[in-house]
N, C-alpha and C. Protein backbone atom coordinates (compact mmCIF):
# COMPACT_ATOMS: atom_id res chain seq x y z
N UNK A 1 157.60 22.56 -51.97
CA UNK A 1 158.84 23.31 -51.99
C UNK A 1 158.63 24.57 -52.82
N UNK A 2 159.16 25.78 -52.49
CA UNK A 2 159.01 27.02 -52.29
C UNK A 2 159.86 27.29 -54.12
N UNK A 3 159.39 27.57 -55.37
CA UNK A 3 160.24 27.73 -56.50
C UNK A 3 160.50 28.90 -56.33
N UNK A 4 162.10 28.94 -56.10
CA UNK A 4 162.94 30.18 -56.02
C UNK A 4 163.80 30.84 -57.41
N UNK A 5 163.25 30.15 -57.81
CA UNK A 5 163.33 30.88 -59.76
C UNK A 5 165.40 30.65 -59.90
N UNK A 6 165.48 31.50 -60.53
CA UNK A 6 167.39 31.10 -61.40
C UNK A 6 168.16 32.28 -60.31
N UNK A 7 167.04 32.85 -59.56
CA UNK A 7 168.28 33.95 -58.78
C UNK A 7 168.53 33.26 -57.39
N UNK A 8 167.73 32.49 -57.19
CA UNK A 8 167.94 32.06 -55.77
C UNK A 8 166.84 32.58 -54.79
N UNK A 9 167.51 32.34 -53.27
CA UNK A 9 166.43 32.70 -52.72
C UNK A 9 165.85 34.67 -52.83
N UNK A 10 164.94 34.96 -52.40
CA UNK A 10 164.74 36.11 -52.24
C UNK A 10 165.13 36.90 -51.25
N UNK A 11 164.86 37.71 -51.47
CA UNK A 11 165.23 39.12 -50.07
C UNK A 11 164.74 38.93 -48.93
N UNK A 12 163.25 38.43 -49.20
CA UNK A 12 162.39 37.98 -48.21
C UNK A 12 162.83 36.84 -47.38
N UNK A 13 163.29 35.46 -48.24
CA UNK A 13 163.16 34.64 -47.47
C UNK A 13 164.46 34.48 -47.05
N UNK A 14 165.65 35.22 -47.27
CA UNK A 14 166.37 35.24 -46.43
C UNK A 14 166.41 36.17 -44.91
N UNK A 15 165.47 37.09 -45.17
CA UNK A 15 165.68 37.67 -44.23
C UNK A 15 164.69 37.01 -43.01
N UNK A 16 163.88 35.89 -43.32
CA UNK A 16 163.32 35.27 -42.27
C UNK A 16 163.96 34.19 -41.90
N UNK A 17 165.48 33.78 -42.46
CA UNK A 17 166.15 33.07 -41.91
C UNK A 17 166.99 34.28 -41.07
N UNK A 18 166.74 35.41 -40.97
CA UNK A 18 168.00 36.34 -40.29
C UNK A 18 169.18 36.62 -41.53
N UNK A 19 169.13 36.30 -41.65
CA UNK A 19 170.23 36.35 -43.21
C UNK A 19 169.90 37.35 -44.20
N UNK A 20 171.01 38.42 -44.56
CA UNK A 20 170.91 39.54 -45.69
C UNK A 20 171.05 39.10 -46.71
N UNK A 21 171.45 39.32 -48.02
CA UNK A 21 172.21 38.85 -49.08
C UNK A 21 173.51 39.46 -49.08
N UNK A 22 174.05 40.58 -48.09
CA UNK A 22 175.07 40.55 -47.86
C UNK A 22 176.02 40.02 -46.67
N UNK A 23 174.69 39.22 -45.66
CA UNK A 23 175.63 38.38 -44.93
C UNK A 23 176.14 36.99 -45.68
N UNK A 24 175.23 36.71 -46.62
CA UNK A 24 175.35 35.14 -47.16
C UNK A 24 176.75 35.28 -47.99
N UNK A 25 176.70 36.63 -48.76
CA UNK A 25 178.16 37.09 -49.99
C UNK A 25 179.34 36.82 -48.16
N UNK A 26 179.38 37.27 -47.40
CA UNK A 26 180.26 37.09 -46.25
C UNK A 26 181.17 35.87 -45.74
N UNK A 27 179.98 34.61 -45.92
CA UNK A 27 179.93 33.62 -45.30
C UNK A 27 180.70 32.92 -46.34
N UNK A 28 182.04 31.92 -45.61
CA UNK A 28 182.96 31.49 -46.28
C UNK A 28 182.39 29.60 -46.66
N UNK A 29 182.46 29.57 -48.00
CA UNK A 29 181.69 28.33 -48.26
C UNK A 29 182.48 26.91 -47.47
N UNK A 30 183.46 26.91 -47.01
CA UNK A 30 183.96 25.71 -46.34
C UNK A 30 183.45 25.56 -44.79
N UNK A 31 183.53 27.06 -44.36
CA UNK A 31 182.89 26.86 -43.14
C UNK A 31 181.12 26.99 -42.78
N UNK A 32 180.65 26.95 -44.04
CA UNK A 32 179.58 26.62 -43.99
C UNK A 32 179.01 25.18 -44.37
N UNK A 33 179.91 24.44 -45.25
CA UNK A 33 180.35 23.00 -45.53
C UNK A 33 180.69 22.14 -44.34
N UNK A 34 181.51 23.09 -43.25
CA UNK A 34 182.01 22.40 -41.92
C UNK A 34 180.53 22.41 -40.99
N UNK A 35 180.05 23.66 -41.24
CA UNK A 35 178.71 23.91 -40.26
C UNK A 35 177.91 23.02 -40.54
N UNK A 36 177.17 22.56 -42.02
CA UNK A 36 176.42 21.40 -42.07
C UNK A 36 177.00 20.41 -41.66
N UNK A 37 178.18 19.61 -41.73
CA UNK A 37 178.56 18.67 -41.66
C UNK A 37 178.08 18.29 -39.72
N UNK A 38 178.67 18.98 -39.19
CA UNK A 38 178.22 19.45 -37.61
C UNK A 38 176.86 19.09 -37.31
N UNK A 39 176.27 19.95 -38.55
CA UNK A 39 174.71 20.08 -37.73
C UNK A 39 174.06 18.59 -38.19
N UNK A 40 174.47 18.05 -39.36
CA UNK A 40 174.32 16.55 -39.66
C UNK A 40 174.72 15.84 -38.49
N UNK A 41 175.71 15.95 -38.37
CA UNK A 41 176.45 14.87 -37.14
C UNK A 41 175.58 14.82 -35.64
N UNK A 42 175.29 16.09 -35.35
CA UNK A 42 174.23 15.92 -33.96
C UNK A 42 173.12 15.73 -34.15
N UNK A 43 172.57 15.84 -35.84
CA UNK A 43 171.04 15.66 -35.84
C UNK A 43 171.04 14.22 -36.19
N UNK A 44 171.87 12.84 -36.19
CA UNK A 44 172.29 11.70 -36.62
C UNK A 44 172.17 11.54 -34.83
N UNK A 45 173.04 11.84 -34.23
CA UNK A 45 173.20 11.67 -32.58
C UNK A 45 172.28 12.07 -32.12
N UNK A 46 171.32 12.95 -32.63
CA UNK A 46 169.57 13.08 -31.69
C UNK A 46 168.71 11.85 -31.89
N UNK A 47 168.85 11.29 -33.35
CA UNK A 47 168.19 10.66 -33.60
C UNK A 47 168.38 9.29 -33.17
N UNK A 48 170.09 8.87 -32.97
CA UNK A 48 170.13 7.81 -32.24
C UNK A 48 169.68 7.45 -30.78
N UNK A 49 170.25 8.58 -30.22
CA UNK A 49 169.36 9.05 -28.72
C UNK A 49 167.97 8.64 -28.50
N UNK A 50 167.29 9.47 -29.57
CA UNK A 50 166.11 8.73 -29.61
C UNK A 50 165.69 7.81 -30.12
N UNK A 51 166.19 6.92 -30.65
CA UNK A 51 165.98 5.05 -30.78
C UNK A 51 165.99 4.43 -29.96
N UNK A 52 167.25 4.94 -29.37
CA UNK A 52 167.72 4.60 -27.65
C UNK A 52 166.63 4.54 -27.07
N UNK A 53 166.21 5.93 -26.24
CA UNK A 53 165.46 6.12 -25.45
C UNK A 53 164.14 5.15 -25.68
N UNK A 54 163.71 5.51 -26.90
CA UNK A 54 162.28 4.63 -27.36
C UNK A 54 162.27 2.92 -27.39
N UNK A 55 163.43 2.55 -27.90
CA UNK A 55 163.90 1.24 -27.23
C UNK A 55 163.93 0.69 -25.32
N UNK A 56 164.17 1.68 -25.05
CA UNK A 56 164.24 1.67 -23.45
C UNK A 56 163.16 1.67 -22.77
N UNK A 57 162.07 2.50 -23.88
CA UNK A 57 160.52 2.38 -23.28
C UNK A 57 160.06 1.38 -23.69
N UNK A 58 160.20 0.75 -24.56
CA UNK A 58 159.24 -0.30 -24.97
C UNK A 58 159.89 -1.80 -24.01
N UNK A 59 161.26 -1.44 -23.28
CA UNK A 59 161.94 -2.27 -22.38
C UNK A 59 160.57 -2.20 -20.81
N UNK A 60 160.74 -0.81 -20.79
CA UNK A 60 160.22 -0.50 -19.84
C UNK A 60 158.76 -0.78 -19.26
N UNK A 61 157.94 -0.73 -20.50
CA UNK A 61 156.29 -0.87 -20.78
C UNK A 61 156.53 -2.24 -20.07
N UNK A 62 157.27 -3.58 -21.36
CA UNK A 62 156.93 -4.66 -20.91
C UNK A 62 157.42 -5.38 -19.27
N UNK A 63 158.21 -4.54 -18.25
CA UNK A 63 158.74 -5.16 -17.44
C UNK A 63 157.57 -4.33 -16.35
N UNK A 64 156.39 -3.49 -16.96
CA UNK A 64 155.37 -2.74 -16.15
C UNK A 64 154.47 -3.76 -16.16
N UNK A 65 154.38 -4.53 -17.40
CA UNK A 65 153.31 -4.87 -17.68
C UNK A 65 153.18 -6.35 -16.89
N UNK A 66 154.39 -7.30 -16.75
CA UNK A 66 154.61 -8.13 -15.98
C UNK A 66 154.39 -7.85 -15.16
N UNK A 67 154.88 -6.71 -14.32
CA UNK A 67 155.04 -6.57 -12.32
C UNK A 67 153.83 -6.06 -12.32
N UNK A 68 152.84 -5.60 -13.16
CA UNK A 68 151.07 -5.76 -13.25
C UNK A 68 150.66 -7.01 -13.10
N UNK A 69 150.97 -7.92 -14.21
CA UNK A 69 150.07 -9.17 -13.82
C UNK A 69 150.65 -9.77 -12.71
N UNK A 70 151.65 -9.93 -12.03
CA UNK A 70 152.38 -10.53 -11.20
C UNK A 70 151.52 -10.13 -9.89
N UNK A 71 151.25 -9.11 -9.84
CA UNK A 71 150.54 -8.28 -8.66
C UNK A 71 149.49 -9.10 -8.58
N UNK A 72 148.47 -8.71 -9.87
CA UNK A 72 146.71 -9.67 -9.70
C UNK A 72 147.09 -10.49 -9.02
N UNK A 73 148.11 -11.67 -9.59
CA UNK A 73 148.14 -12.72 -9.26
C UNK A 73 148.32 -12.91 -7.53
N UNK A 74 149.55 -12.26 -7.10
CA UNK A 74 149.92 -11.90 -6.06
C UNK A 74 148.36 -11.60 -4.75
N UNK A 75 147.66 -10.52 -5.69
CA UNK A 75 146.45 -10.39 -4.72
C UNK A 75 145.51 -10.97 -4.55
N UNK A 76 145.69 -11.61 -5.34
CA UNK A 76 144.38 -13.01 -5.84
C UNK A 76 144.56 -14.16 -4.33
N UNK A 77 146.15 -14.55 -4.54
CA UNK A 77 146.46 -15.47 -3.51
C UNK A 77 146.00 -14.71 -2.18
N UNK A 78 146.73 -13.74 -2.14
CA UNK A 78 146.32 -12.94 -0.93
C UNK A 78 145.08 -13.49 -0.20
N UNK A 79 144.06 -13.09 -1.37
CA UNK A 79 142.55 -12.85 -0.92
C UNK A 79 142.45 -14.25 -0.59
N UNK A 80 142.82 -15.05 -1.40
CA UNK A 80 142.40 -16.83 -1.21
C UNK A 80 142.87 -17.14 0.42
N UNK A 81 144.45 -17.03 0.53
CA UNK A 81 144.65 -17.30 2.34
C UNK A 81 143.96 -16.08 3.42
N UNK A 82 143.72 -15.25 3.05
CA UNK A 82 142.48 -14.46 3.92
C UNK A 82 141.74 -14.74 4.31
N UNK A 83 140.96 -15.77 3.37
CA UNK A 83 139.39 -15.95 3.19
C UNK A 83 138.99 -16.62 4.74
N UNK A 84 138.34 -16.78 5.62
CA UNK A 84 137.76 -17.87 6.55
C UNK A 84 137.77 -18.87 5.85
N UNK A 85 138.61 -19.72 6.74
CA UNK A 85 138.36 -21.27 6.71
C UNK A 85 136.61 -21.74 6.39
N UNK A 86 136.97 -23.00 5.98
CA UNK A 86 135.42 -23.11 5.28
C UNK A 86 134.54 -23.77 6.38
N UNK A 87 133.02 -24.15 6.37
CA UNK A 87 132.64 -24.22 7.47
C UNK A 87 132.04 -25.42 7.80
N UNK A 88 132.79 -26.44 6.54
CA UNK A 88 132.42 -27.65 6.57
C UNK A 88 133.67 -28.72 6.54
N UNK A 89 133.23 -29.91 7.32
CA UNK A 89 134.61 -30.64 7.60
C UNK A 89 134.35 -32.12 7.32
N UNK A 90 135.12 -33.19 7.00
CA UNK A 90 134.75 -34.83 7.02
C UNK A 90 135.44 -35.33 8.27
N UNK A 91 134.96 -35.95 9.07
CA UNK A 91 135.02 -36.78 10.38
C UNK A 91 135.19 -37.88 9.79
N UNK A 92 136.73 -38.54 10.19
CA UNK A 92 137.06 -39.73 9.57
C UNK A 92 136.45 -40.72 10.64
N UNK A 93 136.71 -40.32 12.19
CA UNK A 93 136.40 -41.45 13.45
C UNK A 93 135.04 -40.61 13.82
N UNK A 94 134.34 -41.07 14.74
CA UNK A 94 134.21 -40.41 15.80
C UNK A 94 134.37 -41.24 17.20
C-alpha cells in the first residue's frame, strides 16, 4: 500500500483515477457513502453469481463424468453382443 503521507492522496494519483482535487472538494460525501454502498452491494451479487455458477460446474463436471463412464460401459456391451458367436458347441444327443 501506496504511503500517502498526512495530505492525502496526491495530484498524481488522483488524476489517474480521473479525479482533480477539485472534483473530489465537489463531490458530496453522502452520495459518495450511497455510491460505495451500491458498488458493495453488486460486488457481493457478482460474487454470489459466481458461487452459483461455480457450484453449477462442479454439478455439471460430475453428471459428465457419469454419462462418460456409462458410455464405456454401454460400448463395452455393445462390442460383447457384436462379437461372432463362438465356434464351439456341447452336443448333449446325437
Amino acid at each position: 500500500m501506496k504511503d500517502r503521507g498526512r495530505d492525502g492522496p496526491s495530484e498524481k494519483d488522483l488524476k489517474g483515477a480521473g479525479l482533480t482535487l477539485h472534483d473530489l472538494a465537489a463531490l458530496d460525501p453522502q452520495a459518495l457513502m450511497q455510491e460505495l454502498h451500491e458498488t458493495t452491494r453488486r460486488l457481493d451479487a457478482a460474487f454470489e453469481q459466481l458461487e452459483h455458477a461455480h457450484q453449477q460446474n462442479e454439478r455439471l463436471v460430475a453428471a459428465l463424468t457419469a454419462a462418460k463412464e456409462q458410455l464405456a460401459q454401454l460400448r463395452a456391451e455393445v462390442d460383447k453382443l457384436a462379437a461372432p458367436p463362438s465356434s464351439y458347441g456341447t452336443f448333449l444327443q446325437a
